[in-house]
N, C-alpha and C. Protein backbone atom coordinates (compact mmCIF):
# COMPACT_ATOMS: atom_id res chain seq x y z
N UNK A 1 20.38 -0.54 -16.63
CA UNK A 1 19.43 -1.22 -15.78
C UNK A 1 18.24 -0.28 -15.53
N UNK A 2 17.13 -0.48 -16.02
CA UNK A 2 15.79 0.10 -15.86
C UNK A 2 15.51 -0.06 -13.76
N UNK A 3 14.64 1.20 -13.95
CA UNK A 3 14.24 0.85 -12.64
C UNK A 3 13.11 1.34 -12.66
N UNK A 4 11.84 1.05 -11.46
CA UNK A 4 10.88 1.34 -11.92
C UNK A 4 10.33 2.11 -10.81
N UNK A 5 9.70 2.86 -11.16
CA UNK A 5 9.55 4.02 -9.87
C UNK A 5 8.38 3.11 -9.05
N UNK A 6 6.74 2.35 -9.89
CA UNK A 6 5.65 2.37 -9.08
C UNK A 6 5.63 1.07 -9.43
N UNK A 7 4.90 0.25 -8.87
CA UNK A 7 4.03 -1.35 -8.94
C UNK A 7 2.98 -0.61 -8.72
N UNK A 8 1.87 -1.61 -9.36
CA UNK A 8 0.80 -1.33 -8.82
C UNK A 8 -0.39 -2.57 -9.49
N UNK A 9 -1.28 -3.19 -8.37
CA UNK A 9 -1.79 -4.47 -8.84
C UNK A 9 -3.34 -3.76 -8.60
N UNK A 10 -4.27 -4.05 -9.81
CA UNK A 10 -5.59 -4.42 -9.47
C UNK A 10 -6.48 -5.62 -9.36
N UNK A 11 -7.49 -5.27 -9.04
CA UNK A 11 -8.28 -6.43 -9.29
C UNK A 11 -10.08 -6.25 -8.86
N UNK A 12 -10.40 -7.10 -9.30
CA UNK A 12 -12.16 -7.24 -10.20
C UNK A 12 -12.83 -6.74 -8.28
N UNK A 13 -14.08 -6.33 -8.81
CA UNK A 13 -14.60 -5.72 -7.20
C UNK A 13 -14.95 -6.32 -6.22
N UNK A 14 -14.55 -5.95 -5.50
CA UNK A 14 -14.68 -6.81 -3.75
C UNK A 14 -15.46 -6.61 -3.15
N UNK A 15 -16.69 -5.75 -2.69
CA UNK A 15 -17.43 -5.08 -1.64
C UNK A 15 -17.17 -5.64 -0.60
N UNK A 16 -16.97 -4.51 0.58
CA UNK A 16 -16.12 -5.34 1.68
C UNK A 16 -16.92 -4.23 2.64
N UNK A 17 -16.97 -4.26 4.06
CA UNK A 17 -16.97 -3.09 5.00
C UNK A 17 -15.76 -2.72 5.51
N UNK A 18 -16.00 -1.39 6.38
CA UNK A 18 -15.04 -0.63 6.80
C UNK A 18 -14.34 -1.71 7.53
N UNK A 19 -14.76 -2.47 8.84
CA UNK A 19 -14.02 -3.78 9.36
C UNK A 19 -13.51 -4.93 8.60
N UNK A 20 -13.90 -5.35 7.46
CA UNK A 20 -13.51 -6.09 6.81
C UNK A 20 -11.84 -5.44 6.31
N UNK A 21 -11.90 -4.39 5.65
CA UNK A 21 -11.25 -3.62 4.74
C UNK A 21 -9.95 -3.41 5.84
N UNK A 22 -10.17 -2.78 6.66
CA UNK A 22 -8.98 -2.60 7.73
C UNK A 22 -8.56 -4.06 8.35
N UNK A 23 -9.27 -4.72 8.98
CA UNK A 23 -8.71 -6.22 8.71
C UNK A 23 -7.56 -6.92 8.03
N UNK A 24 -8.28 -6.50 6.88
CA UNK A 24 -7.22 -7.20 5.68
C UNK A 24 -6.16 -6.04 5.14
N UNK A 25 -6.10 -4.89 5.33
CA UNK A 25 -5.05 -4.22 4.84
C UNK A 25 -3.96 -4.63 6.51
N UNK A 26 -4.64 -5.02 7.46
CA UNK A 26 -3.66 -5.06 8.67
C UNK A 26 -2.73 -5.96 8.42
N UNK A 27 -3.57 -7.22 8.08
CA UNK A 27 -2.94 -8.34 7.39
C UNK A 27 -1.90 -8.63 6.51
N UNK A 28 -2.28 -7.84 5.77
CA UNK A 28 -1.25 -7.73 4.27
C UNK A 28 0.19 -6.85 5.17
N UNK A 29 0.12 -5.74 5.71
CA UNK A 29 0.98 -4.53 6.17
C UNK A 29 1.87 -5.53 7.11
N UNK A 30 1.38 -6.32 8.02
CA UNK A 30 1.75 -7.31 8.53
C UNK A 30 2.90 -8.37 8.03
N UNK A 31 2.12 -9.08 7.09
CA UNK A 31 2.66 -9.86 6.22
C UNK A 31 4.15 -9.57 5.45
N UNK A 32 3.61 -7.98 5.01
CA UNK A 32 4.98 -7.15 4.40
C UNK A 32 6.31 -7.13 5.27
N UNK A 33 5.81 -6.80 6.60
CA UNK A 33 6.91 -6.28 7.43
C UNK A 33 7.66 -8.10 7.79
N UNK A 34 6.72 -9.00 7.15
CA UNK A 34 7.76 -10.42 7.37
C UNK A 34 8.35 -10.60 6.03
N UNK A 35 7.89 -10.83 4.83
CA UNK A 35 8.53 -10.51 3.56
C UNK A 35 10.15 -9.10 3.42
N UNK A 36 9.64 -8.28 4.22
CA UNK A 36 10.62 -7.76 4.10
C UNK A 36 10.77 -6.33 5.08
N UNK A 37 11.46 -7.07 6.33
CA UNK A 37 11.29 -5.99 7.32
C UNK A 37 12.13 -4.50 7.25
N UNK A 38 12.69 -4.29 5.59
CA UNK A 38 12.83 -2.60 5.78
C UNK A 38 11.52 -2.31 5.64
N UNK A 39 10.34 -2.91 5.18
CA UNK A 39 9.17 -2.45 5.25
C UNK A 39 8.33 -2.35 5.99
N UNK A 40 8.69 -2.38 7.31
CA UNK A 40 8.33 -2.84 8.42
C UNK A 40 7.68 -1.08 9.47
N UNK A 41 8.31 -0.01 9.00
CA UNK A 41 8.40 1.39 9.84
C UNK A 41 7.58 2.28 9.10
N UNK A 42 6.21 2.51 9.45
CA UNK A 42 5.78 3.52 8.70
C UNK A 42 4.76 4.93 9.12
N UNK A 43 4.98 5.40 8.67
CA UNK A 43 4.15 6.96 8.91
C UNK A 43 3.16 7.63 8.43
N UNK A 44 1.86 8.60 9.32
CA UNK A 44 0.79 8.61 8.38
C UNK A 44 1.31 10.15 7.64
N UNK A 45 0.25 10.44 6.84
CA UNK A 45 1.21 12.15 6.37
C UNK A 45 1.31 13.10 7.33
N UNK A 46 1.65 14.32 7.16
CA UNK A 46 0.97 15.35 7.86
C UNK A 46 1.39 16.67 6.95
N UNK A 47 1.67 17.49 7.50
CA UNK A 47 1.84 19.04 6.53
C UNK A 47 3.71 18.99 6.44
N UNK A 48 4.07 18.93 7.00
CA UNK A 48 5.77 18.75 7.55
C UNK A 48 6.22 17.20 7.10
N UNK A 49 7.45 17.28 6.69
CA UNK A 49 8.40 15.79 7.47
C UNK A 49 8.36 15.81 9.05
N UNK A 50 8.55 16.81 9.49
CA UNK A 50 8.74 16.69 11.08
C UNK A 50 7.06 16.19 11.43
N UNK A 51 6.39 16.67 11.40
CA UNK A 51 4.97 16.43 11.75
C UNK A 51 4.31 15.14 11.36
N UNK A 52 4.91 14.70 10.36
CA UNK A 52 4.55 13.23 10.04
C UNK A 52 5.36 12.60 10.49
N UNK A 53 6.24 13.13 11.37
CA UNK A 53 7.40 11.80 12.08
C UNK A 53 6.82 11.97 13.65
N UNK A 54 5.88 12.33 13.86
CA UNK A 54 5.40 12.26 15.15
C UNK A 54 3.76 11.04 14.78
N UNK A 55 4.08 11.11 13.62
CA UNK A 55 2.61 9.42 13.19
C UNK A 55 3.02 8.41 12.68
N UNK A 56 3.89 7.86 13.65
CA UNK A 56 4.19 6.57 13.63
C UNK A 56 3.18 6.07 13.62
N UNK A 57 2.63 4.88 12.99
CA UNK A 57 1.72 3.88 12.63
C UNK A 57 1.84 2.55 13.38
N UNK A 58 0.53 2.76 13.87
CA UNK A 58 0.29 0.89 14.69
C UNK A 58 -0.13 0.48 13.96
N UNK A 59 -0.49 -1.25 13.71
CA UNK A 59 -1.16 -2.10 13.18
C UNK A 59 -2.06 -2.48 13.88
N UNK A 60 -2.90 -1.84 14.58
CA UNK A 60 -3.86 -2.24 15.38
C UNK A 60 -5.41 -1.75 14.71
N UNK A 61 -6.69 -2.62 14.84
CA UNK A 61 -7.50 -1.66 14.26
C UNK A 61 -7.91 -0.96 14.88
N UNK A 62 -7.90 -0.44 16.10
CA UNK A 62 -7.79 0.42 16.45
C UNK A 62 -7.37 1.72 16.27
N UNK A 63 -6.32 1.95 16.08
CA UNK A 63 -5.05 2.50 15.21
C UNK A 63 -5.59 3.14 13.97
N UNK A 64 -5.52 2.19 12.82
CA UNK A 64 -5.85 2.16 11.73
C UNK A 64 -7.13 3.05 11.79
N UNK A 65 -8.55 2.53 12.52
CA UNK A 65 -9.69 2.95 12.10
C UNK A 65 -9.59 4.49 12.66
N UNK A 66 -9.32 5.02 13.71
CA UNK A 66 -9.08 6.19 14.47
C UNK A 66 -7.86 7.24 13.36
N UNK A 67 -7.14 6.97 12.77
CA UNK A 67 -6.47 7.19 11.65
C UNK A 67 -7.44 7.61 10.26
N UNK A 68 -7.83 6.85 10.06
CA UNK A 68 -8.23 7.19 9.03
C UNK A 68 -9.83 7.17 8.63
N UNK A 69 -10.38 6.40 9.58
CA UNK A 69 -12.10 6.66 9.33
C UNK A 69 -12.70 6.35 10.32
N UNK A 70 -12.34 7.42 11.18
CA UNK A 70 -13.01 7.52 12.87
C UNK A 70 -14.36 7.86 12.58
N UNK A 71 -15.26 8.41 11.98
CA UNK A 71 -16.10 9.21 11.70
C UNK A 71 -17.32 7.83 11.11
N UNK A 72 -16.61 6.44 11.09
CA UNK A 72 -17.43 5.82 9.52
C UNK A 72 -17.94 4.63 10.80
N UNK A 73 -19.12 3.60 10.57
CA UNK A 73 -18.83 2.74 11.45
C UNK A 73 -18.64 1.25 10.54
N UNK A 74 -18.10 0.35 11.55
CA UNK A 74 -17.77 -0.91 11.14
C UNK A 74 -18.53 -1.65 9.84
N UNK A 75 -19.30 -1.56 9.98
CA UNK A 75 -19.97 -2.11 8.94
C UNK A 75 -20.73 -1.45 8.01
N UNK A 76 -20.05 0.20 7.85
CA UNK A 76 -19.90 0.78 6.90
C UNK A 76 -19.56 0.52 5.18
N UNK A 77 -20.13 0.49 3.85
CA UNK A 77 -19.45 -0.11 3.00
C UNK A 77 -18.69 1.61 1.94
N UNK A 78 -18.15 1.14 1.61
CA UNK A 78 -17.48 2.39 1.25
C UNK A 78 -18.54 2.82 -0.41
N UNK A 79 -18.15 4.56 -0.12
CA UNK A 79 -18.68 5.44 -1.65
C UNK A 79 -18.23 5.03 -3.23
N UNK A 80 -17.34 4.70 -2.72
CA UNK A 80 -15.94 4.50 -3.86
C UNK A 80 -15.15 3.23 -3.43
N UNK A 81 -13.94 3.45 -2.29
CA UNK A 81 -12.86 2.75 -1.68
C UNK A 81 -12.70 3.08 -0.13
N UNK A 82 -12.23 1.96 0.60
CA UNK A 82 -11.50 3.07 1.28
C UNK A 82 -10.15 2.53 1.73
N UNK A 83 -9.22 4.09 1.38
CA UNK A 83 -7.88 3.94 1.07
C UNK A 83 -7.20 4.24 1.93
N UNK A 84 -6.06 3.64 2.32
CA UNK A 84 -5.20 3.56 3.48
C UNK A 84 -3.61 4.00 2.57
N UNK A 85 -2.71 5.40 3.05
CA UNK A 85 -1.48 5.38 2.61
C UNK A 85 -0.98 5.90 3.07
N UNK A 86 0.59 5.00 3.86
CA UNK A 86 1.12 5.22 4.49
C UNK A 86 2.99 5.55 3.65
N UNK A 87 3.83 6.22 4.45
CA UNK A 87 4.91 6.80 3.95
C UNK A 87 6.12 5.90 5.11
N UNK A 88 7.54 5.78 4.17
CA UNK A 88 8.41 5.07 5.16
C UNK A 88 9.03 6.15 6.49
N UNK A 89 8.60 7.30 6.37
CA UNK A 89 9.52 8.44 7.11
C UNK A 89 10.96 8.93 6.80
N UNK A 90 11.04 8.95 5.43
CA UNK A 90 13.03 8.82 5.12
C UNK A 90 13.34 10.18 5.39
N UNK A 91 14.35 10.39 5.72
CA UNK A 91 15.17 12.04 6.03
C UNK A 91 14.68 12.64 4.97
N UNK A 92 15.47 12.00 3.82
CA UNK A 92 15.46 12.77 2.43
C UNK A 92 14.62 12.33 1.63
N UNK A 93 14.06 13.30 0.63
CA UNK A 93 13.28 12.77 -0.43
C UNK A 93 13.57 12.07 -1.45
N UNK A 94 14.94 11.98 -1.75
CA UNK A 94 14.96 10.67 -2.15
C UNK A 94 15.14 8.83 -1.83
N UNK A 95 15.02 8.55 -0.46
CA UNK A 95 15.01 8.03 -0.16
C UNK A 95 13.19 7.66 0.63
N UNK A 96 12.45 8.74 -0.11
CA UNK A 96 10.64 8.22 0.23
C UNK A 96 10.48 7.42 -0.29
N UNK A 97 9.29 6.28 -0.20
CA UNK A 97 9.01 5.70 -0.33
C UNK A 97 7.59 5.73 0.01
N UNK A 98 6.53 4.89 -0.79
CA UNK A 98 5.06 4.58 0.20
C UNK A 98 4.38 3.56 -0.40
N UNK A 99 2.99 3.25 0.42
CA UNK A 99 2.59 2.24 -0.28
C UNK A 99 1.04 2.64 0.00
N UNK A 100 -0.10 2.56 -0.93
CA UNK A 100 -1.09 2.83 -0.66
C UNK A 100 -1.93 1.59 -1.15
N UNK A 101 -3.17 1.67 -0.31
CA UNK A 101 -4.11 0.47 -0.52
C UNK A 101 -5.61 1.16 -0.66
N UNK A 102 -6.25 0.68 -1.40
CA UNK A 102 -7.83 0.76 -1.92
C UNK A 102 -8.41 -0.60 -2.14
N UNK A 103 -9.54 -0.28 -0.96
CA UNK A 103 -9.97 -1.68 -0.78
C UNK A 103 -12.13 -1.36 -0.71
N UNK A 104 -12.71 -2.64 -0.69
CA UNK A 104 -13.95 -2.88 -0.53
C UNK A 104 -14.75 -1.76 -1.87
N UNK A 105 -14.34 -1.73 -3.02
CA UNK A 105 -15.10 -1.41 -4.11
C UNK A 105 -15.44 -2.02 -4.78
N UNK A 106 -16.38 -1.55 -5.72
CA UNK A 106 -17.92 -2.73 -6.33
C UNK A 106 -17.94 -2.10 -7.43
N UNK A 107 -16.87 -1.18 -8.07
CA UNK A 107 -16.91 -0.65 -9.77
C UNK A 107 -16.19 -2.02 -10.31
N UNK A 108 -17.05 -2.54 -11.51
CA UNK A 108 -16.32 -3.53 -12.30
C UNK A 108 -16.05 -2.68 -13.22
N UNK A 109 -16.19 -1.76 -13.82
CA UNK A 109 -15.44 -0.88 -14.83
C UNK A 109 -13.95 -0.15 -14.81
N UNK A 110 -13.72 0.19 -12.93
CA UNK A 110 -12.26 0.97 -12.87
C UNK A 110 -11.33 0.29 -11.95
N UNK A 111 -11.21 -0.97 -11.70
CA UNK A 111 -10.12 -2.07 -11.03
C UNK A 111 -10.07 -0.64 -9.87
N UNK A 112 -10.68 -0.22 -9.43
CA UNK A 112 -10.88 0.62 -8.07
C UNK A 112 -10.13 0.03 -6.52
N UNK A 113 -10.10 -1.45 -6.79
CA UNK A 113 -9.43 -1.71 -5.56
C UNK A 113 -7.53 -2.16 -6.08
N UNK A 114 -7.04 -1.34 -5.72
CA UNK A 114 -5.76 -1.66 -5.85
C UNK A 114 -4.72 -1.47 -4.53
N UNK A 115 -3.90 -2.06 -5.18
CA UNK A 115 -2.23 -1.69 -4.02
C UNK A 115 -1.05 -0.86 -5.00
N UNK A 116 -0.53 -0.15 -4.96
CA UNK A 116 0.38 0.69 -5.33
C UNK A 116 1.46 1.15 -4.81
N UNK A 117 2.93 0.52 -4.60
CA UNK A 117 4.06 1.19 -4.03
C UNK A 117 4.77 1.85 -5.21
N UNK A 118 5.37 2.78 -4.35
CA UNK A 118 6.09 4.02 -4.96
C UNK A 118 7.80 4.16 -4.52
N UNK A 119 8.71 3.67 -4.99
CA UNK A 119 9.55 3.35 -4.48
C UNK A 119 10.53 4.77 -4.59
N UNK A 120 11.71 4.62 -3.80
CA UNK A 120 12.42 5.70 -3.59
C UNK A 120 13.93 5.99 -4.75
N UNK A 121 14.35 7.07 -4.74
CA UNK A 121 15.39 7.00 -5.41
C UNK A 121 16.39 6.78 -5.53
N UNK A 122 16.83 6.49 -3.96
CA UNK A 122 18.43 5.81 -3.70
C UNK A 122 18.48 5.70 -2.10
N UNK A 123 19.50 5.13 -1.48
CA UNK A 123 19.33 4.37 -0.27
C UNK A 123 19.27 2.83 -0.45
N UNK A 124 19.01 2.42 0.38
CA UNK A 124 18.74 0.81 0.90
C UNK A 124 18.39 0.28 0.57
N UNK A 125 16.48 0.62 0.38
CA UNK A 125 15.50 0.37 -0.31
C UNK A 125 15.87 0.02 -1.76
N UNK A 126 16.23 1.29 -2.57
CA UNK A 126 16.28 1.77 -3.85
C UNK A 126 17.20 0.46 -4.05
N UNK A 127 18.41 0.42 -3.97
CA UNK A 127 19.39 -0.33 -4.04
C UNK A 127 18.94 -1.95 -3.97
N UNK A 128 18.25 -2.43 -3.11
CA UNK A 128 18.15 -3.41 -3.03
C UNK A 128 17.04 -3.53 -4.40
N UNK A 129 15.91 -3.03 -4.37
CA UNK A 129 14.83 -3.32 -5.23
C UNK A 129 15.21 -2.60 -7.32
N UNK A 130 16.61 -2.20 -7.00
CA UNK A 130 16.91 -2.09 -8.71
C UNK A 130 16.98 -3.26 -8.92
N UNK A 131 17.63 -4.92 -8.20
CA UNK A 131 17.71 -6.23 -8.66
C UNK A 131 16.92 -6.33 -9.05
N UNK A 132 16.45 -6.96 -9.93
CA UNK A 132 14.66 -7.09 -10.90
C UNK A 132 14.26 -8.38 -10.10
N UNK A 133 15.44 -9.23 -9.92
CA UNK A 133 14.63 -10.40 -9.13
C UNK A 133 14.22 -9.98 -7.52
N UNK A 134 14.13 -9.31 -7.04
CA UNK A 134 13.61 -8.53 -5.87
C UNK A 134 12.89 -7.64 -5.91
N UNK A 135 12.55 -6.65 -7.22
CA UNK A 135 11.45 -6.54 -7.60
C UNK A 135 9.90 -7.59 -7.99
N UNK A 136 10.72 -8.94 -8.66
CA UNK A 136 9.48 -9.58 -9.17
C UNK A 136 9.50 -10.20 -7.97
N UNK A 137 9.62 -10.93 -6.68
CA UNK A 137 9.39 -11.05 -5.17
C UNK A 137 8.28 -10.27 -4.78
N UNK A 138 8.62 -9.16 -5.06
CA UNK A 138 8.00 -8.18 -4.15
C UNK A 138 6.64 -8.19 -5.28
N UNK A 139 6.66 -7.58 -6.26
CA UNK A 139 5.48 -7.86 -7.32
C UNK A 139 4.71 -9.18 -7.02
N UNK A 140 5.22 -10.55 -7.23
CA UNK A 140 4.47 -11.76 -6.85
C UNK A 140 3.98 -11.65 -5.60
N UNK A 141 4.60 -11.17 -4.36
CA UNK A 141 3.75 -11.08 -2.74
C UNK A 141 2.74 -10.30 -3.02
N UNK A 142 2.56 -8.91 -3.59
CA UNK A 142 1.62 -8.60 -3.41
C UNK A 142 0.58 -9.13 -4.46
N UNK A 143 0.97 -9.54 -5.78
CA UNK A 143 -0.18 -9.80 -6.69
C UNK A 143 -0.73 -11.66 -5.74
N UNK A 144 -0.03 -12.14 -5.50
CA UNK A 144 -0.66 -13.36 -4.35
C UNK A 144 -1.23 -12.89 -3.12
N UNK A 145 -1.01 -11.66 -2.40
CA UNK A 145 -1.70 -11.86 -1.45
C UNK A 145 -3.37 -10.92 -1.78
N UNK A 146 -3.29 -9.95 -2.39
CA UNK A 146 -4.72 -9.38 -3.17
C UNK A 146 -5.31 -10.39 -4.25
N UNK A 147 -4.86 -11.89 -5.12
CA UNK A 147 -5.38 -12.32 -5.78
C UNK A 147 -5.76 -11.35 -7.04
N UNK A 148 -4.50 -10.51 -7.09
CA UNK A 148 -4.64 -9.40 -8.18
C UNK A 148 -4.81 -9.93 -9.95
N UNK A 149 -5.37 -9.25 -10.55
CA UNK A 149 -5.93 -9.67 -11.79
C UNK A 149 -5.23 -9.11 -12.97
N UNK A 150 -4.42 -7.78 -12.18
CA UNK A 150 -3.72 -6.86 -13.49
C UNK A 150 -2.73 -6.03 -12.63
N UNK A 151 -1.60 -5.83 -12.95
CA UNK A 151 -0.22 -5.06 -12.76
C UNK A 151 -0.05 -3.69 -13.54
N UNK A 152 0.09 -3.00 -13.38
CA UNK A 152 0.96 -1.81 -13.73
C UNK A 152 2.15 -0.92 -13.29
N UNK A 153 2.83 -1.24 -14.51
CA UNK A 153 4.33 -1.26 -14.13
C UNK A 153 4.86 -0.07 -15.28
N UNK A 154 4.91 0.98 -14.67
CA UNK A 154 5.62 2.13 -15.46
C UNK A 154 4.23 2.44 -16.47
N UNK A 155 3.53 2.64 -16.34
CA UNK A 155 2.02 3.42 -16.78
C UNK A 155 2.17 2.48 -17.61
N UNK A 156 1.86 0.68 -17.92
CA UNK A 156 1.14 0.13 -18.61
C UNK A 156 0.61 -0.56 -18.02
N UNK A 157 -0.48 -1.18 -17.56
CA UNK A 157 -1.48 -2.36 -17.53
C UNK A 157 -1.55 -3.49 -17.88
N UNK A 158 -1.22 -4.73 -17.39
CA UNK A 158 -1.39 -6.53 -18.24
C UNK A 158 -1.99 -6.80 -17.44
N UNK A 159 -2.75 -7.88 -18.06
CA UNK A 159 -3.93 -8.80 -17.37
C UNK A 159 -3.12 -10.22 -17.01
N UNK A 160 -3.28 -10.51 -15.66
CA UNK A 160 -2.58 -11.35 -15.33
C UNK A 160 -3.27 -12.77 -15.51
């Protein structure tokens, strides 16, 4: 039984602002934790496991924007992306997990806005998502809720 370490969906460019962009990643993060509430607990990095278990993550934009682009304002449009990635907090490293988002980019050449989870190596998670049909669940939620255009699954690319 293959398993696959990453998903990862792109799609054609969005230009979005900083409020737009946090908006909709709230949404989606949201959405996840009803699709599937082990996905529900998450953490921002820090230098430590211990130190990133003191950044528990709100879904508030509040939260979010003070997190990660206190410095930018609302109707800011991003250089590149701007990327939001958060970690599940697992004891062990094999049981990490994360999921990162890149959103509001305007390159039609590098599918720049994507979603990308990174799944863990054993535990709960792991276990449940070796079923392939709980993988392709989880693949279809997110390629439906980004309106994603292309998948990559184990470093290849299809156009959806």
């Amino acid at each position: 039984m293959e398993f696959i370490e990453e998903i990862s969906v792109g799609w054609n460019p969005r230009q979005a602002t900083l409020k737009e962009c946090i908006n909709e990643y709230i949404i989606f993060m949201l959405r996840l934790k009803t699709f599937d509430p082990r996905l529900s607990e998450w953490y921002l990095g820090g230098n430590s496991r211990k130190e990133a278990m003191k950044n528990k993550v709100e879904f508030t934009y509040d939260f979010i924007k003070q997190s990660f682009y206190k410095n930018k304002k609302d109707d800011d449009y991003p250089e590149f992306t701007f990327t939001f990635g958060l970690w599940n907090g697992a004891k062990i490293d094999a049981e990490s997990f994360g999921v990162n988002v890149s959103l509001g980019g305007d390159d039609p050449e590098n599918y720049n806005n994507n979603c990308l989870f990174n799944f863990p190596y054993k535990g709960e998670i792991y276990e449940h998502y070796l079923i392939q049909e709980n993988r392709d669940k989880l693949l279809n939620f997110i390629v439906d809720h980004w309106d994603a255009e292309r998948v990559l699954i184990n470093e290849t690319w299809k156009d959806l």
